[in-house]
C-alpha atoms as a PDB file:
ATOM      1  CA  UNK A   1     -54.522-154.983 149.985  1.00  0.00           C
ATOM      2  CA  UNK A   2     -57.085-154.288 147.539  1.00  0.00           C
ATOM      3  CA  UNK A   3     -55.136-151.969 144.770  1.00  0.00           C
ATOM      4  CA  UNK A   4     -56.722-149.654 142.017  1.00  0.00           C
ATOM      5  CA  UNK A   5     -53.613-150.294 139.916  1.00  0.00           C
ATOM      6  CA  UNK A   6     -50.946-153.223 140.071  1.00  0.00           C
ATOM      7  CA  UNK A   7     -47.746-152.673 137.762  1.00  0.00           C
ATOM      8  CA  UNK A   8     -45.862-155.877 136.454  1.00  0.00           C
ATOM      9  CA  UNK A   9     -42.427-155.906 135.340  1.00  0.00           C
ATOM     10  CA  UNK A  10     -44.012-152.476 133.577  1.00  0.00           C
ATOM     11  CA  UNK A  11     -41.217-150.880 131.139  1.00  0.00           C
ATOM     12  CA  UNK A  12     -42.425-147.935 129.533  1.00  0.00           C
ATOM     13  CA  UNK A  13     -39.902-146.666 126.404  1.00  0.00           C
ATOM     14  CA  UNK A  14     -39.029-143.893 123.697  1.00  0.00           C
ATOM     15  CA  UNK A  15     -38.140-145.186 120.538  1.00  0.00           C
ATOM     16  CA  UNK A  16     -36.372-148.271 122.744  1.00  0.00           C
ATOM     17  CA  UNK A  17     -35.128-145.838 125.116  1.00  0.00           C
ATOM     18  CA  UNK A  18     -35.953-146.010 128.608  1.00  0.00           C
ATOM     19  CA  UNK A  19     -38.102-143.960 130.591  1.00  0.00           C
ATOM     20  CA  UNK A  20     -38.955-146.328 133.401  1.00  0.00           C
ATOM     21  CA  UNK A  21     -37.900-149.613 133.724  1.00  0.00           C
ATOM     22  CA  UNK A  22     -39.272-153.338 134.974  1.00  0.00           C
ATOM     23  CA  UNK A  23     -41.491-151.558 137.888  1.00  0.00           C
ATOM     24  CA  UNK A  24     -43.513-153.362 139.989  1.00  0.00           C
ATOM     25  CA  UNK A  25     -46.254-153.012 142.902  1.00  0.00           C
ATOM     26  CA  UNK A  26     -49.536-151.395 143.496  1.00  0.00           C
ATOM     27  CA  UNK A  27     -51.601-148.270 144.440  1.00  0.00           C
ATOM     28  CA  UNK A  28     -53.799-149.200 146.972  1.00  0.00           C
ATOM     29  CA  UNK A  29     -57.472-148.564 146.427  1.00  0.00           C
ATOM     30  CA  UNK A  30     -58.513-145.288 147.953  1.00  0.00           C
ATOM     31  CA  UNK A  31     -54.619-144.425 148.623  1.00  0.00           C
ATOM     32  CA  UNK A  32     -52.851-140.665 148.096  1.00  0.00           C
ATOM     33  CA  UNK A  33     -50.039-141.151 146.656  1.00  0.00           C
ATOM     34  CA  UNK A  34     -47.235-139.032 145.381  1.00  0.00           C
ATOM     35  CA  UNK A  35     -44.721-140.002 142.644  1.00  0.00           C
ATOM     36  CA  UNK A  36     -41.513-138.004 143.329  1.00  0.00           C
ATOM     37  CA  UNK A  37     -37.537-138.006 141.944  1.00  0.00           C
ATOM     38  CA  UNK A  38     -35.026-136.111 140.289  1.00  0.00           C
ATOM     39  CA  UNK A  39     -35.821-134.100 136.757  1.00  0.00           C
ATOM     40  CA  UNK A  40     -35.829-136.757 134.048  1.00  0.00           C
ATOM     41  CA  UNK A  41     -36.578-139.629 136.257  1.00  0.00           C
ATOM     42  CA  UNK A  42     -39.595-140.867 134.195  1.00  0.00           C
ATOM     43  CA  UNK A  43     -42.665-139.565 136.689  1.00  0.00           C
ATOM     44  CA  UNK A  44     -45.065-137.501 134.241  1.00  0.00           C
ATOM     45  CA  UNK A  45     -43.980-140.532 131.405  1.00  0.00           C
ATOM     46  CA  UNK A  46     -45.461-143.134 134.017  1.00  0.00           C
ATOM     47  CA  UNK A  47     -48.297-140.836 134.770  1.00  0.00           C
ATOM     48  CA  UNK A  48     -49.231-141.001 131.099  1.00  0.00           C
ATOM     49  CA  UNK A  49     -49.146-144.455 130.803  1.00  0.00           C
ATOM     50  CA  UNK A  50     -51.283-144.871 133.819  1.00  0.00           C
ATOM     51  CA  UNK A  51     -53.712-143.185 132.337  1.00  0.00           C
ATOM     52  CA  UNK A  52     -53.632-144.761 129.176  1.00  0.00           C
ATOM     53  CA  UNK A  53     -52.735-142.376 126.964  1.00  0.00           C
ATOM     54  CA  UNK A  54     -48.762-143.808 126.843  1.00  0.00           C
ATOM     55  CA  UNK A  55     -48.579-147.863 125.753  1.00  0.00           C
ATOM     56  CA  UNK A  56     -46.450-149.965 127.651  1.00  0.00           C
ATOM     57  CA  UNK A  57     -42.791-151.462 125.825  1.00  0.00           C
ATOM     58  CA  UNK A  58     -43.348-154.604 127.922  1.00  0.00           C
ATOM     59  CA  UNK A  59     -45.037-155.583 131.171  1.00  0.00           C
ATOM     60  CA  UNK A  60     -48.403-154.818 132.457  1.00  0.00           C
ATOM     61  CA  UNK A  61     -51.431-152.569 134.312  1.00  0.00           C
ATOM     62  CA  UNK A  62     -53.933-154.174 135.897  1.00  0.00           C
ATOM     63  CA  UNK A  63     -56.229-151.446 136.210  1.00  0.00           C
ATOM     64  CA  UNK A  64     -58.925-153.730 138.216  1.00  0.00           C
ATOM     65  CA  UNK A  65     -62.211-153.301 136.093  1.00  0.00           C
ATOM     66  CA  UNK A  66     -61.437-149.257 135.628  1.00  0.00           C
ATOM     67  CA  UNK A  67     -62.972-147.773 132.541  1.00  0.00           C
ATOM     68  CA  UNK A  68     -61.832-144.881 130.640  1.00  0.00           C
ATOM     69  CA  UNK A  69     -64.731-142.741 132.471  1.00  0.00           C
ATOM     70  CA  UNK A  70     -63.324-143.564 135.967  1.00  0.00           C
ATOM     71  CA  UNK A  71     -60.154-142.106 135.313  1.00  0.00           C
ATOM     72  CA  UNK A  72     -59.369-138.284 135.417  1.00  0.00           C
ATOM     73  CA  UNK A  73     -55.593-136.956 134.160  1.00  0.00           C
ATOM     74  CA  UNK A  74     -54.456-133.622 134.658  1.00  0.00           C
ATOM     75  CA  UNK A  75     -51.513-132.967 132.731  1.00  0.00           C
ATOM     76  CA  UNK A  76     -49.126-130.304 133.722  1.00  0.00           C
ATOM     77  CA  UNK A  77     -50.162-126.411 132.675  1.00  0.00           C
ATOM     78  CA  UNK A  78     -47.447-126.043 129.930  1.00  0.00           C
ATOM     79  CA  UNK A  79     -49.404-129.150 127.742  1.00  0.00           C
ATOM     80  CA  UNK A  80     -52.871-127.345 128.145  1.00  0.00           C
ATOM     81  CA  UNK A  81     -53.648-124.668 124.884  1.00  0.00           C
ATOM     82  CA  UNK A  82     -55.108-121.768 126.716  1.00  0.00           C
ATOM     83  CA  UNK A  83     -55.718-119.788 122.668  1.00  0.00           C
ATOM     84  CA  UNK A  84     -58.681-122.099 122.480  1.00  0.00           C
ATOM     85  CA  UNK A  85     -61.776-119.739 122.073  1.00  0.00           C
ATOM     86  CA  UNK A  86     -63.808-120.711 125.011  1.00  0.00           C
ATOM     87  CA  UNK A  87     -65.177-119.450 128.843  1.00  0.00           C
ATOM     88  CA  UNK A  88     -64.456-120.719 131.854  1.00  0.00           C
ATOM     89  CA  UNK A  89     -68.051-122.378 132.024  1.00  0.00           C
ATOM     90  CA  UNK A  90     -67.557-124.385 129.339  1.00  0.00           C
ATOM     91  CA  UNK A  91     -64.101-125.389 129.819  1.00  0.00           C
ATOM     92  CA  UNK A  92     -64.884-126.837 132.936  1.00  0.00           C
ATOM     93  CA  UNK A  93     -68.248-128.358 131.463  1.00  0.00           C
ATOM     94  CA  UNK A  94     -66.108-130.773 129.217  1.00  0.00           C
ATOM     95  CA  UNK A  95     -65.120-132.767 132.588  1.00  0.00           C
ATOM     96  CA  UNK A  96     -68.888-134.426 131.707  1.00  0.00           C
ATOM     97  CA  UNK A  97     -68.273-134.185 128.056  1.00  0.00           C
ATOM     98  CA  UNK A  98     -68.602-138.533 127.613  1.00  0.00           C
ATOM     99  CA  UNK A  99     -71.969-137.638 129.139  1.00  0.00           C
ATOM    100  CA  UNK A 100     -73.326-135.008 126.002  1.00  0.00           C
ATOM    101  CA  UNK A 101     -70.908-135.591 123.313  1.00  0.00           C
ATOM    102  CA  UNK A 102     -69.825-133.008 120.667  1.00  0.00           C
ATOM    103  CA  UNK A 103     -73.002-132.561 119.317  1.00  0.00           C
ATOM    104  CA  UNK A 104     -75.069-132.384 122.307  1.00  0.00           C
ATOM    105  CA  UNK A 105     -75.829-129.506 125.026  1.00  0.00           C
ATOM    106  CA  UNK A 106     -75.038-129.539 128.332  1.00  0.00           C
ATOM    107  CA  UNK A 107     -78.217-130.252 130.570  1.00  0.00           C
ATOM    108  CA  UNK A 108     -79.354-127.442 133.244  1.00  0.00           C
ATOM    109  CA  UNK A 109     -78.399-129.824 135.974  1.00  0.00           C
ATOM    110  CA  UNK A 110     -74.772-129.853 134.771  1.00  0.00           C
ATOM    111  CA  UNK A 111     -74.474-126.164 133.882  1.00  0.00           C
ATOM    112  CA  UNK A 112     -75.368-126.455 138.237  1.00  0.00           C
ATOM    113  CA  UNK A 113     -73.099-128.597 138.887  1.00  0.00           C
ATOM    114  CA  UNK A 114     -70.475-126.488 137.307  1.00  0.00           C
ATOM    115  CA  UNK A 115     -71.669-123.761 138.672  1.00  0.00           C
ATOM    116  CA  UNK A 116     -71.267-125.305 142.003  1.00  0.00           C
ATOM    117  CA  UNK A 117     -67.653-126.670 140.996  1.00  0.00           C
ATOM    118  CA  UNK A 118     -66.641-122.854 140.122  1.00  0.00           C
ATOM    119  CA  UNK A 119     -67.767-121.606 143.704  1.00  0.00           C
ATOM    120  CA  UNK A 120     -65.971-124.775 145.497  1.00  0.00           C
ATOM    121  CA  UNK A 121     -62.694-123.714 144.243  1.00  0.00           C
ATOM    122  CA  UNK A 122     -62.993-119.700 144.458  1.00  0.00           C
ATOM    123  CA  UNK A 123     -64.015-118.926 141.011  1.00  0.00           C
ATOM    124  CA  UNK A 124     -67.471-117.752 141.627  1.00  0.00           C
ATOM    125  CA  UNK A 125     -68.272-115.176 138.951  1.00  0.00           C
ATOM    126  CA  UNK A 126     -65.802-116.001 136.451  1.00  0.00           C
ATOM    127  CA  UNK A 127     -68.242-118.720 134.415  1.00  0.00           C
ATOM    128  CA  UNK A 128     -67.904-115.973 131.410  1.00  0.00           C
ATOM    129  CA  UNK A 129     -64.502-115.313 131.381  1.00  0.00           C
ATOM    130  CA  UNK A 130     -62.328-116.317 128.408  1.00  0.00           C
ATOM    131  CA  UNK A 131     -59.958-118.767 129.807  1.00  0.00           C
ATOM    132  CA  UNK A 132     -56.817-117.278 128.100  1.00  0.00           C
ATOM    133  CA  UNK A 133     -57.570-114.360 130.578  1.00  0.00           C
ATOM    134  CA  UNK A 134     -57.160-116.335 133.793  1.00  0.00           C
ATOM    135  CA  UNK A 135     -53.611-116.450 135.416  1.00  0.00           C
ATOM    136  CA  UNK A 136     -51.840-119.516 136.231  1.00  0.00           C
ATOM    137  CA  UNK A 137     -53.703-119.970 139.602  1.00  0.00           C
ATOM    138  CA  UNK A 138     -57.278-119.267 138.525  1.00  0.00           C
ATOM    139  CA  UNK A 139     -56.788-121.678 135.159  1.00  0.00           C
ATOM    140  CA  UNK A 140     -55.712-124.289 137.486  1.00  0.00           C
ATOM    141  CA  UNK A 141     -58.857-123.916 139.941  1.00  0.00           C
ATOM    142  CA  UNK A 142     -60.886-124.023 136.689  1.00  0.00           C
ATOM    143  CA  UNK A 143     -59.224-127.331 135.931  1.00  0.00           C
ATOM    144  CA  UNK A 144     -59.830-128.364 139.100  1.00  0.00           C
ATOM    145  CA  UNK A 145     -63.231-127.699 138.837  1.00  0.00           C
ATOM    146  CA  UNK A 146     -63.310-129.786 135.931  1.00  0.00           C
ATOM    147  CA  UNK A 147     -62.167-132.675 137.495  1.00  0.00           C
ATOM    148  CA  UNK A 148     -65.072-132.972 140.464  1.00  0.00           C
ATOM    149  CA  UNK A 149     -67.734-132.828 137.265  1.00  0.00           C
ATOM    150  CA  UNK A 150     -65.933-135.972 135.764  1.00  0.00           C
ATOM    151  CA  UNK A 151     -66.295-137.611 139.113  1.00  0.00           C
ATOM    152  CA  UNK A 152     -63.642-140.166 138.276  1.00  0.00           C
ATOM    153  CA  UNK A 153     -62.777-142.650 141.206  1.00  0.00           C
ATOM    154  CA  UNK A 154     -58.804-142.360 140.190  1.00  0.00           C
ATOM    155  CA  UNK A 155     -57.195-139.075 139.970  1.00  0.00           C
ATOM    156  CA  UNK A 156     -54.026-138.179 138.173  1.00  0.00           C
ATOM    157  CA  UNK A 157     -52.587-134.981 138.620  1.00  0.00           C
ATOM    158  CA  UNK A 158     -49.084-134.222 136.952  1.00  0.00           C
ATOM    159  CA  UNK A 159     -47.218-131.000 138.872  1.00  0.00           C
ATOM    160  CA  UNK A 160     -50.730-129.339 140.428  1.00  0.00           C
ATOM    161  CA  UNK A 161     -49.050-126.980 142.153  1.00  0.00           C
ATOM    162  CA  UNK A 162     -46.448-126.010 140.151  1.00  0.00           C
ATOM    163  CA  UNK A 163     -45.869-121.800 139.744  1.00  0.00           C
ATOM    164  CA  UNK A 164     -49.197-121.052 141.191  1.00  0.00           C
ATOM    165  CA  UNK A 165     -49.313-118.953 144.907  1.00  0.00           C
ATOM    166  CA  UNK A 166     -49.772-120.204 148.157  1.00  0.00           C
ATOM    167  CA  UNK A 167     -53.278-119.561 148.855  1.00  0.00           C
ATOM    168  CA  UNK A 168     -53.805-121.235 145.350  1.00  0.00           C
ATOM    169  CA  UNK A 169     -51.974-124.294 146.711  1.00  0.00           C
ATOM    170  CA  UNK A 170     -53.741-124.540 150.068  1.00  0.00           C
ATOM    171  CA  UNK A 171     -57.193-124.553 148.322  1.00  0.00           C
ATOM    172  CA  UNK A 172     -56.521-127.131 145.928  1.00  0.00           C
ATOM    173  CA  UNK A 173     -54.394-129.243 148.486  1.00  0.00           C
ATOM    174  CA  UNK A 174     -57.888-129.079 150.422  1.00  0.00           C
ATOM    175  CA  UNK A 175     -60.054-130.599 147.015  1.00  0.00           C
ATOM    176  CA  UNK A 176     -57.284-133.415 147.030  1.00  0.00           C
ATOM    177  CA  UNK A 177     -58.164-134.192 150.476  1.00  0.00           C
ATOM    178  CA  UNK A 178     -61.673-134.177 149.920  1.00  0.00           C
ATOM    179  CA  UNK A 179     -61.397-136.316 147.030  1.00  0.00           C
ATOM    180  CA  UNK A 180     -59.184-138.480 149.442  1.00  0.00           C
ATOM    181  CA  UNK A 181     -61.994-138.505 152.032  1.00  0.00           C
ATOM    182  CA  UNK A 182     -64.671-139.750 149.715  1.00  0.00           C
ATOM    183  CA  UNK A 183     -62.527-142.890 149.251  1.00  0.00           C
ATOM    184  CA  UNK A 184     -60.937-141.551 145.550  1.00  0.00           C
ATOM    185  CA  UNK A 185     -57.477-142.849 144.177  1.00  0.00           C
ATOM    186  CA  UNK A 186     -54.906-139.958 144.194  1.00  0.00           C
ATOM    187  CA  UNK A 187     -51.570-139.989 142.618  1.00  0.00           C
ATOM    188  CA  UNK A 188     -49.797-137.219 141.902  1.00  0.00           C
ATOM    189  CA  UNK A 189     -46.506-136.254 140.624  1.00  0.00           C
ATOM    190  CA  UNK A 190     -44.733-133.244 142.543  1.00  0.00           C
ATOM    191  CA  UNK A 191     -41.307-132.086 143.386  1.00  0.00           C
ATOM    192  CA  UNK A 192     -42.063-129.739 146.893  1.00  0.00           C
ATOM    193  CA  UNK A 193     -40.780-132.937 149.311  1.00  0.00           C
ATOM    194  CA  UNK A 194     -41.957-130.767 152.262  1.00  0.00           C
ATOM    195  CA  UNK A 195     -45.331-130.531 150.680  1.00  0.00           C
ATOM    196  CA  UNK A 196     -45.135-134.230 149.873  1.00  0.00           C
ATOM    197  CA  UNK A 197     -44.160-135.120 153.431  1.00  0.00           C
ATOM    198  CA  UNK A 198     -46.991-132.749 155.123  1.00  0.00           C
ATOM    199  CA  UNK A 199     -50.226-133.767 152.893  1.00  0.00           C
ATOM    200  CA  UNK A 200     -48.616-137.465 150.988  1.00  0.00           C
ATOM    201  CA  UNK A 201     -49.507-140.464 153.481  1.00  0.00           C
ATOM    202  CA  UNK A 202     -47.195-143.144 150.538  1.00  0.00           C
ATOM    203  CA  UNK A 203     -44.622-142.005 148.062  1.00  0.00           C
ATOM    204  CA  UNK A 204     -43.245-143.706 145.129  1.00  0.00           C
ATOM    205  CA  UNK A 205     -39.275-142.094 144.459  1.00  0.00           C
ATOM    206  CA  UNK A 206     -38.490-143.120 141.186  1.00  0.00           C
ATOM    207  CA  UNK A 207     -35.440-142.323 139.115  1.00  0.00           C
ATOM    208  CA  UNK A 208     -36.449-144.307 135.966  1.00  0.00           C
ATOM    209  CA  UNK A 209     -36.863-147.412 138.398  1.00  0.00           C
ATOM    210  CA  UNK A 210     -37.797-147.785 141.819  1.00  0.00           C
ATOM    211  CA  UNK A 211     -35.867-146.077 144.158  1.00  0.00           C
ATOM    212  CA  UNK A 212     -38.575-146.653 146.989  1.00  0.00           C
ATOM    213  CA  UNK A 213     -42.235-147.001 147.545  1.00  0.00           C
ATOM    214  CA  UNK A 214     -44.217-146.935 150.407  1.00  0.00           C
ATOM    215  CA  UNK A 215     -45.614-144.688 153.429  1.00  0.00           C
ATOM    216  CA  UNK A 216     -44.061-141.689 152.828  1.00  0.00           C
ATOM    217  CA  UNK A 217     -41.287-140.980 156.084  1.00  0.00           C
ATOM    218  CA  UNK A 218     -40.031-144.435 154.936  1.00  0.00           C
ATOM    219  CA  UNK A 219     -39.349-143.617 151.487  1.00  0.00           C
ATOM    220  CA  UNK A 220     -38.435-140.502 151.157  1.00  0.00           C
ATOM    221  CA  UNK A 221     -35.088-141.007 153.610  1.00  0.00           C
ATOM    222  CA  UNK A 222     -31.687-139.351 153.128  1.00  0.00           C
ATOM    223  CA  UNK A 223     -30.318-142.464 151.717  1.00  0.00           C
ATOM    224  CA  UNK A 224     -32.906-143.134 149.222  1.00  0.00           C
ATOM    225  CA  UNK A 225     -32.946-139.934 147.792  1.00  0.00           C
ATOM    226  CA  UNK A 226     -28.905-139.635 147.307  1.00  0.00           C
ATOM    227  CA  UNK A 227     -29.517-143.244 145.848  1.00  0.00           C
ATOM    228  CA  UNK A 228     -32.177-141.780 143.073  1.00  0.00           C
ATOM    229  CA  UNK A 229     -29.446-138.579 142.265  1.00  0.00           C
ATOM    230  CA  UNK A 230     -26.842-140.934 142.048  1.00  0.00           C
ATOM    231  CA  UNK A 231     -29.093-143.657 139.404  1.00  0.00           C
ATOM    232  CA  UNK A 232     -30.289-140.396 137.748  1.00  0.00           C
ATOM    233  CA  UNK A 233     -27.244-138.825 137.035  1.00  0.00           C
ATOM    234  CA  UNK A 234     -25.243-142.359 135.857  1.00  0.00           C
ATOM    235  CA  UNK A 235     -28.144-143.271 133.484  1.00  0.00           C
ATOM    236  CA  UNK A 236     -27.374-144.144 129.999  1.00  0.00           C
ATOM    237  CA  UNK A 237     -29.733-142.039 127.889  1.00  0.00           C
ATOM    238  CA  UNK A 238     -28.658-144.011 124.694  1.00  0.00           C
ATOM    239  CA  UNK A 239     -29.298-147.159 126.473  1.00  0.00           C
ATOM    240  CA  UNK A 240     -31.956-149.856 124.793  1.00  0.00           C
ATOM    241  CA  UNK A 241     -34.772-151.242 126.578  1.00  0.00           C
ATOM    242  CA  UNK A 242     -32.968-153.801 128.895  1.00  0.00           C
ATOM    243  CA  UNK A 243     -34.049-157.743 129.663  1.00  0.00           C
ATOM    244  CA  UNK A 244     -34.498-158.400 132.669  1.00  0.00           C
ATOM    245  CA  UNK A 245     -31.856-161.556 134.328  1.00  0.00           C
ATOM    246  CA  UNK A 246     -33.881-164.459 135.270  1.00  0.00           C
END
């Protein structure tokens, strides 16, 4: 298996407290993946530390060559500041933003591509809107539409479909398979297990360790997900980062 990301013994902490603890395995390379588990089971912590922005309390990522520019992270709505002064062009224009910097102009051939991003997820028309105008749905087809100018080969997506409709959903559920068809890295973190079940081909159930991880109708089975309640509910939340026996 050729894998995009291997985790070792990976232990990810808050002030010694664990979020996850001593996980181990791989995303394949070109996989979709979805991370799911009860609320407080450590899924948009690991996210974040996939993507670099979270350091590790012990153990490792291998992220296999992958530079900062080949990974895109969408963090879940209620992080993003919608006051920020800015339109819905430009917002999504900052998905090539390593390209111009902040004291350079975007090129015609981006201001395209955007353009083009915009109409591929239904929000042809809308380049001059303020983004603090846009509902839930249309911000998160603009963020979308970010994410195909960065181009990244490994997508994180934390929640994506979280409080937006259903016509909403089925659009952007048909970018992630695109992105899956063009040989991208997917993983996202989601709660809907139907969802997960219809459009996830592998699942990793986590409930601050790992409950299960594989193709998706083996994981996601009655007993493993009584077995991540059960782990969730009896965890110590004053507990220090353990050591693992030999």
């Amino acid at each position: 298996m050729n894998a995009a990301l291997k985790l070792s013994d990976l232990t990810i902490a808050y002030d010694r407290h664990p979020a996850v603890h001593h996980l181990d395995g791989a995303f394949e390379l070109g996989s979709l993946t979805a991370i799911v588990g009860p609320n407080g089971a450590g899924k948009s912590t690991l996210l974040k530390t996939l993507a670099g922005l979270k350091r590790p309390a012990s153990g490792a990522i291998d992220r296999a060559g992958l530079k900062p520019r080949d990974i895109a992270y969408l963090p879940q709505q209620a992080e993003i500041d919608r006051s920020f002064p800015i339109d819905v062009s430009d917002a999504v224009l900052m998905g090539e933003w390593s390209l111009f910097g902040p004291f350079g102009g975007a090129s015609k051939k981006a201001r395209a591509r955007a353009g083009e991003a915009l109409k591929a997820v239904g929000l042809e028309g809308f380049e001059a809107r303020p983004v603090g105008t846009l509902s839930v749905g249309q911000l998160q087809r603009a963020l979308f539409a970010r994410m195909m100018l960065r181009d990244a080969s490994l997508i994180l997506l934390d929640e994506p479909f979280n409080a937006i409709d259903a016509r909403t959903t089925a659009d952007l559920l048909a970018v992630v398979r695109q992105w899956h068809g063009e040989g991208r890295t997917i993983i996202a973190v989601l709660h809907d297990l139907p969802q997960v079940r219809a459009h996830f081909p592998a699942t990793l159930l986590l409930a601050r360790e790992c409950i299960g991880w594989g193709r998706t109708a083996e994981t996601l089975t009655p007993a493993n997900l009584e077995r991540a309640r059960n782990v969730a509910e009896a965890w110590d939340e004053g507990a220090e980062v353990c050591v693992k026996a030999a």
